[in-house]
PDB file of N, CA and C in Angstrom:
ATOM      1  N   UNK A   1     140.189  69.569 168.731  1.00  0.00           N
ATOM      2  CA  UNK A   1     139.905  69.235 170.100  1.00  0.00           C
ATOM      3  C   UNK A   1     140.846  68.142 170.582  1.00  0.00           C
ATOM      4  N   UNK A   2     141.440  68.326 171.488  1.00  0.00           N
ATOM      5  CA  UNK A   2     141.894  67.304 172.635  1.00  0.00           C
ATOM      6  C   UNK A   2     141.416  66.011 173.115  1.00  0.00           C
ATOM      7  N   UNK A   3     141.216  64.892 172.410  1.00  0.00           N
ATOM      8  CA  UNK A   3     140.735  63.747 172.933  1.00  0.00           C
ATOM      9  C   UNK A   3     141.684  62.649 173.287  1.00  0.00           C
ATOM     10  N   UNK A   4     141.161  62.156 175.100  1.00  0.00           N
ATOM     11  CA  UNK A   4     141.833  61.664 175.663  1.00  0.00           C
ATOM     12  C   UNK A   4     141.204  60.048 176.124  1.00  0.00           C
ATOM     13  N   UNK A   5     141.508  59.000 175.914  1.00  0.00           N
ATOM     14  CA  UNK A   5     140.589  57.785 176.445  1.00  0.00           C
ATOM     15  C   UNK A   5     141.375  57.282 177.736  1.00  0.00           C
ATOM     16  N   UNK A   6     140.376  57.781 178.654  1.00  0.00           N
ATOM     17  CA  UNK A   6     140.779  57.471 180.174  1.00  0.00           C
ATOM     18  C   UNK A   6     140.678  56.247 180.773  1.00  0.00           C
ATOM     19  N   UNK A   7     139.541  55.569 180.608  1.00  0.00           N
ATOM     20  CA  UNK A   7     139.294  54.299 180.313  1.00  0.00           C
ATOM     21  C   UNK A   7     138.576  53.745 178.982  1.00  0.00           C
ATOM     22  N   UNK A   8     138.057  52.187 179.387  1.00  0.00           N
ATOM     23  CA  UNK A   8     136.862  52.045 178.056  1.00  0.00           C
ATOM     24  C   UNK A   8     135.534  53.007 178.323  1.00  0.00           C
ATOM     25  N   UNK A   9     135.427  53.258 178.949  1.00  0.00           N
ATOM     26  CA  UNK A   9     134.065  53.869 179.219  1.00  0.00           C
ATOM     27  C   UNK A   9     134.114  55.650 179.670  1.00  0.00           C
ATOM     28  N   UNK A  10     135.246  55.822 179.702  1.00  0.00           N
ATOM     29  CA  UNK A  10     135.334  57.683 179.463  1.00  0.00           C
ATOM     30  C   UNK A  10     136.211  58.080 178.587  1.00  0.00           C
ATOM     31  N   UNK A  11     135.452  59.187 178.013  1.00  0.00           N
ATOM     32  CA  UNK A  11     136.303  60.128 177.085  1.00  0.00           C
ATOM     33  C   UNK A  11     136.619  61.239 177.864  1.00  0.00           C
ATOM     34  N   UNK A  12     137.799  62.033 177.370  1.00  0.00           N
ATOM     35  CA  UNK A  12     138.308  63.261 177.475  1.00  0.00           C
ATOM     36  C   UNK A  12     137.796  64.106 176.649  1.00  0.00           C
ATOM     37  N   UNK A  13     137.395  65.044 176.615  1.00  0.00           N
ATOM     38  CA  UNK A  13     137.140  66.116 175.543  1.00  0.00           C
ATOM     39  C   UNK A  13     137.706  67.262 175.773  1.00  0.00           C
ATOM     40  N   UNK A  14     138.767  68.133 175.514  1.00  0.00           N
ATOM     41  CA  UNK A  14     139.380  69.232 176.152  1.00  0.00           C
ATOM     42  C   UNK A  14     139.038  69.170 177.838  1.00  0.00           C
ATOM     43  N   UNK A  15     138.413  69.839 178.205  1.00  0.00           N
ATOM     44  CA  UNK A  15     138.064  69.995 179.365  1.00  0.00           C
ATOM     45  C   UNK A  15     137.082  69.185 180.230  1.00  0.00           C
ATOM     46  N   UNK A  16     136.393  68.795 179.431  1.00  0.00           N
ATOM     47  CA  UNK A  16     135.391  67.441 180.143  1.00  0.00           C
ATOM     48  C   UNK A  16     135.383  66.590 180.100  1.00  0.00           C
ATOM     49  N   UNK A  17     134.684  65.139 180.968  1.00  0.00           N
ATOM     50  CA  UNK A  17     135.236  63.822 180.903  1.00  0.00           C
ATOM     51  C   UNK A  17     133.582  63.178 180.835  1.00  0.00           C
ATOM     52  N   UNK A  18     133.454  62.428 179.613  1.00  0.00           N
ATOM     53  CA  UNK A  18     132.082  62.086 179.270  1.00  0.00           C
ATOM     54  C   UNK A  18     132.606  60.665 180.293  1.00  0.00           C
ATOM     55  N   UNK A  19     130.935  60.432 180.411  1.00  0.00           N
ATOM     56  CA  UNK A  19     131.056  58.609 181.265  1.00  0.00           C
ATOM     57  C   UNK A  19     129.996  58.115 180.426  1.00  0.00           C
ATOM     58  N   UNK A  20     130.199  57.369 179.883  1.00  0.00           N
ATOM     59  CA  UNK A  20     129.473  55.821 179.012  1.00  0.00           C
ATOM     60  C   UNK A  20     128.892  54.515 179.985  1.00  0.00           C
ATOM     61  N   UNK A  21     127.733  54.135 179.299  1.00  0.00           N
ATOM     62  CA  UNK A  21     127.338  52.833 180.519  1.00  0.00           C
ATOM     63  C   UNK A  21     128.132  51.523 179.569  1.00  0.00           C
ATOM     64  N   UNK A  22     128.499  52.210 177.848  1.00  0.00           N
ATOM     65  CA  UNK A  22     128.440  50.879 176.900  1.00  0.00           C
ATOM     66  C   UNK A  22     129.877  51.176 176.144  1.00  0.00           C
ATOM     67  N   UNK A  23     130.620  50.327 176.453  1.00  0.00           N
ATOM     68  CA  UNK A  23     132.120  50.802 175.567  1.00  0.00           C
ATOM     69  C   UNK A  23     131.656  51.326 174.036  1.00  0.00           C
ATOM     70  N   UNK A  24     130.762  50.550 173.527  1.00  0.00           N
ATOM     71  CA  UNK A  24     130.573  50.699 172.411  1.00  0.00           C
ATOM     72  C   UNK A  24     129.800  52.213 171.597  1.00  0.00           C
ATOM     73  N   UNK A  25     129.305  52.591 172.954  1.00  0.00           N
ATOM     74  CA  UNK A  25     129.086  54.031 172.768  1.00  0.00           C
ATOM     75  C   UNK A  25     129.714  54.690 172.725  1.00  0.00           C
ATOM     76  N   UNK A  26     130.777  54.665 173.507  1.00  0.00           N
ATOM     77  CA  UNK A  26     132.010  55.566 174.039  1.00  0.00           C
ATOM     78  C   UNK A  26     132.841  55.739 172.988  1.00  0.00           C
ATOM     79  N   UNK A  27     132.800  54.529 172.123  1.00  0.00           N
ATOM     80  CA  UNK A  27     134.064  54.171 170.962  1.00  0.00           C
ATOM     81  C   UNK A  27     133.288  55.238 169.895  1.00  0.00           C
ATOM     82  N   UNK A  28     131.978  54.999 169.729  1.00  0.00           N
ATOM     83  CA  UNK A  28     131.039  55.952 168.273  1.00  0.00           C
ATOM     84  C   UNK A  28     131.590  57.576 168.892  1.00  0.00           C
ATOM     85  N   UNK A  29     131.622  58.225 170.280  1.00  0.00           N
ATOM     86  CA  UNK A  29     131.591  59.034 170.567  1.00  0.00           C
ATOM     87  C   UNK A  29     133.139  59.840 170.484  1.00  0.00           C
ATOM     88  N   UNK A  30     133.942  58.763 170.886  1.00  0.00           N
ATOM     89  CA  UNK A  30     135.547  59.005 170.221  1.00  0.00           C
ATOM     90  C   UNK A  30     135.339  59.011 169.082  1.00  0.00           C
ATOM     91  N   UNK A  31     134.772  58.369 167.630  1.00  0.00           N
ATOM     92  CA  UNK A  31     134.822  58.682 166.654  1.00  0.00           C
ATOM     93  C   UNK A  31     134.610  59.249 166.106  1.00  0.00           C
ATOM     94  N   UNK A  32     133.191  60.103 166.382  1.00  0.00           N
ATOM     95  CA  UNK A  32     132.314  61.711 165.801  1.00  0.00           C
ATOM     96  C   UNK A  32     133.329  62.426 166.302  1.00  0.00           C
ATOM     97  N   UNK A  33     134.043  62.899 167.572  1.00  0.00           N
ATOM     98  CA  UNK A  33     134.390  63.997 168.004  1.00  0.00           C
ATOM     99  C   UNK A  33     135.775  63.880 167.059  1.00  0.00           C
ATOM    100  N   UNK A  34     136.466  62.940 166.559  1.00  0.00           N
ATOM    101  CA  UNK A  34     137.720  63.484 165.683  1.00  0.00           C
ATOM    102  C   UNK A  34     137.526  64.031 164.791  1.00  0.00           C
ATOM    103  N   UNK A  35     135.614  64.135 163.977  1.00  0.00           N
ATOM    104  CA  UNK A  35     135.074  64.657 162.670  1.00  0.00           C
ATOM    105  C   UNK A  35     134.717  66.084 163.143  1.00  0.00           C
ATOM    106  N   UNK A  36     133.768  65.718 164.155  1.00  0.00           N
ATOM    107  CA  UNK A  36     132.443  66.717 164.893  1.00  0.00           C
ATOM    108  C   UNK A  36     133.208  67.371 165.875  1.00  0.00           C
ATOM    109  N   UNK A  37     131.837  68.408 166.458  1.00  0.00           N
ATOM    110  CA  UNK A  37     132.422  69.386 167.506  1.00  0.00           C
ATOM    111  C   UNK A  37     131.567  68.134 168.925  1.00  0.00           C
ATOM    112  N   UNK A  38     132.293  68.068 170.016  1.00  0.00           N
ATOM    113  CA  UNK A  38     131.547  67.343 170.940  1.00  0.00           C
ATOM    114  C   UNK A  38     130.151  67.446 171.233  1.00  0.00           C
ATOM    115  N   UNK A  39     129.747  68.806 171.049  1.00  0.00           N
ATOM    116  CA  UNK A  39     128.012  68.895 171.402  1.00  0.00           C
ATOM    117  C   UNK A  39     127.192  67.901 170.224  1.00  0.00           C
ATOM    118  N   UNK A  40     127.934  68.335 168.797  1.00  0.00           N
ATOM    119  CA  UNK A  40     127.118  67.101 168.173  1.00  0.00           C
ATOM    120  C   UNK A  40     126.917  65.807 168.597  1.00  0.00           C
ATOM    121  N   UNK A  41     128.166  65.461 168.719  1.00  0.00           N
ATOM    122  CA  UNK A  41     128.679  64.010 169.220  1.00  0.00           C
ATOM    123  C   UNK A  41     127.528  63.794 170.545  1.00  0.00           C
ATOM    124  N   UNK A  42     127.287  64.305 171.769  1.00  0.00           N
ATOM    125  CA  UNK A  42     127.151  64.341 172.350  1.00  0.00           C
ATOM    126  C   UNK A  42     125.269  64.006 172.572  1.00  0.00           C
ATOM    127  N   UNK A  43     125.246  64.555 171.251  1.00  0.00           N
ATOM    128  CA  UNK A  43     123.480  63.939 170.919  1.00  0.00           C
ATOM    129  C   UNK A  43     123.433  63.040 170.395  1.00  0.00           C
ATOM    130  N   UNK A  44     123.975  62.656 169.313  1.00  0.00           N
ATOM    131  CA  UNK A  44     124.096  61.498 168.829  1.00  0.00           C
ATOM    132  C   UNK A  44     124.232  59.962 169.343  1.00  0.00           C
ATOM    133  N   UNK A  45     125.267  60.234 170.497  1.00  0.00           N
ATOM    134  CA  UNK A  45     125.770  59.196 171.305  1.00  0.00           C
ATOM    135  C   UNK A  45     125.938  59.772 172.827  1.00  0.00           C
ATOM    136  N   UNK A  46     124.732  59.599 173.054  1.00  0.00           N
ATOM    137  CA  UNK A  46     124.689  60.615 174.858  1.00  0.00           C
ATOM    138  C   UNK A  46     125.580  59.739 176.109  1.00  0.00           C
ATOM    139  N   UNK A  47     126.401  60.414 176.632  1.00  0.00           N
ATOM    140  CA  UNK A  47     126.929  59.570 177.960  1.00  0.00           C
ATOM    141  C   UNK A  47     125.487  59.688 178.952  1.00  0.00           C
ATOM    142  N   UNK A  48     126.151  59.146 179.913  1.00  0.00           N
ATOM    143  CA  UNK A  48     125.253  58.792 181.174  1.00  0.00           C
ATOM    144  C   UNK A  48     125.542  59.595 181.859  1.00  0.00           C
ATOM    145  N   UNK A  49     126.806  60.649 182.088  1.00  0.00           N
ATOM    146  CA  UNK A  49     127.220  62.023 182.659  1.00  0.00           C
ATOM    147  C   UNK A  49     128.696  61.928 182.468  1.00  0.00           C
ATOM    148  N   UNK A  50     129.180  63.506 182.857  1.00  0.00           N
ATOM    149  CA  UNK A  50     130.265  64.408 182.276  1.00  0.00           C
ATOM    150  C   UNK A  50     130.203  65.085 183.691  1.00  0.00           C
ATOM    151  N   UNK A  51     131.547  65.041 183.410  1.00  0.00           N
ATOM    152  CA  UNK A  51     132.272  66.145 184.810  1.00  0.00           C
ATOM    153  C   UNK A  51     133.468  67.028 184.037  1.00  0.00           C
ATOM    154  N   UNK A  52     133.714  67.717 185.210  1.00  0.00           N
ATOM    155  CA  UNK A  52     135.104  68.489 184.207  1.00  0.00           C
ATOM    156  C   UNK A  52     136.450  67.790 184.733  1.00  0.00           C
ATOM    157  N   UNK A  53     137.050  68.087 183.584  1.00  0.00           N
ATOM    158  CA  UNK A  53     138.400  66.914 183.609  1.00  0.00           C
ATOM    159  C   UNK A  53     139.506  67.747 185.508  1.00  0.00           C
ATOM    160  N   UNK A  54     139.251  69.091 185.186  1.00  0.00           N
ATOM    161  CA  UNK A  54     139.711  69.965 186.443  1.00  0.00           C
ATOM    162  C   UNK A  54     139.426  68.923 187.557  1.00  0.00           C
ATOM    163  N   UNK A  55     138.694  68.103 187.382  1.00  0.00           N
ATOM    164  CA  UNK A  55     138.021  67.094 189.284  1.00  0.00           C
ATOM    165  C   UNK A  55     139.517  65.988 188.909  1.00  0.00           C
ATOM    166  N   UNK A  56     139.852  65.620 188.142  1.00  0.00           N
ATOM    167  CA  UNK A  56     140.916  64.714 187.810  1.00  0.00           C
ATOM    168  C   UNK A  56     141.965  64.587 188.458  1.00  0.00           C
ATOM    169  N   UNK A  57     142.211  64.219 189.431  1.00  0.00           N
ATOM    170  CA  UNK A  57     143.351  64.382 190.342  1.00  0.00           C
ATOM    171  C   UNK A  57     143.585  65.344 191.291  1.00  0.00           C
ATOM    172  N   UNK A  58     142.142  65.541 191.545  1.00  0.00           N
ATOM    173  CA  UNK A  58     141.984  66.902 192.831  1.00  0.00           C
ATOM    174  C   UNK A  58     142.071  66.026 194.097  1.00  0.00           C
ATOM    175  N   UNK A  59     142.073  64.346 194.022  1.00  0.00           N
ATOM    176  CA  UNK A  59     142.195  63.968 195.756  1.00  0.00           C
ATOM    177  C   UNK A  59     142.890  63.988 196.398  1.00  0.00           C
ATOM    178  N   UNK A  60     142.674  64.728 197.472  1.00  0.00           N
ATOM    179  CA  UNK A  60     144.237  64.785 198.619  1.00  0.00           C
ATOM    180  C   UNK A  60     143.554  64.044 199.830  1.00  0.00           C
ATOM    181  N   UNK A  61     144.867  63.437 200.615  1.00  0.00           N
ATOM    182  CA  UNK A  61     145.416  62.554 201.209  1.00  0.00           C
ATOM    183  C   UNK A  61     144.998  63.789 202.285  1.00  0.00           C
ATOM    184  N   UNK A  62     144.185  63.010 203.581  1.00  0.00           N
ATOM    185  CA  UNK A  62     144.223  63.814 204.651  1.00  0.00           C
ATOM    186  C   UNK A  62     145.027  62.997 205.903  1.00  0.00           C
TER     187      UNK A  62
END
């Protein structure tokens, strides 16, 4: 899997972007997913919500 640290408090996961309230979660959750598949990870160390990474630079300038 594709893991990307966007800030302290979001991960990348291939296609989705977890959001953390606690860096320190975020960091356990980068660390399972280099072992684990993200859904594990994802119970273990739950974000506060996930979007898909696709919203990432969709803002246009009107």
């Amino acid at each position: 899997m594709a893991t990307v640290r966007l800030s302290t408090k979001e991960v990348q996961v291939d296609d989705t972007v977890y959001v953390f309230d606690v860096v320190q979660i975020a960091d356990a959750f980068e660390a399972c997913v280099a072992a684990a598949d993200a859904g594990h990870c994802e119970v273990d160390h739950p974000p506060v919500s996930k979007r898909p990474a696709s919203a990432e630079g969709s803002v246009q300038n009107e």
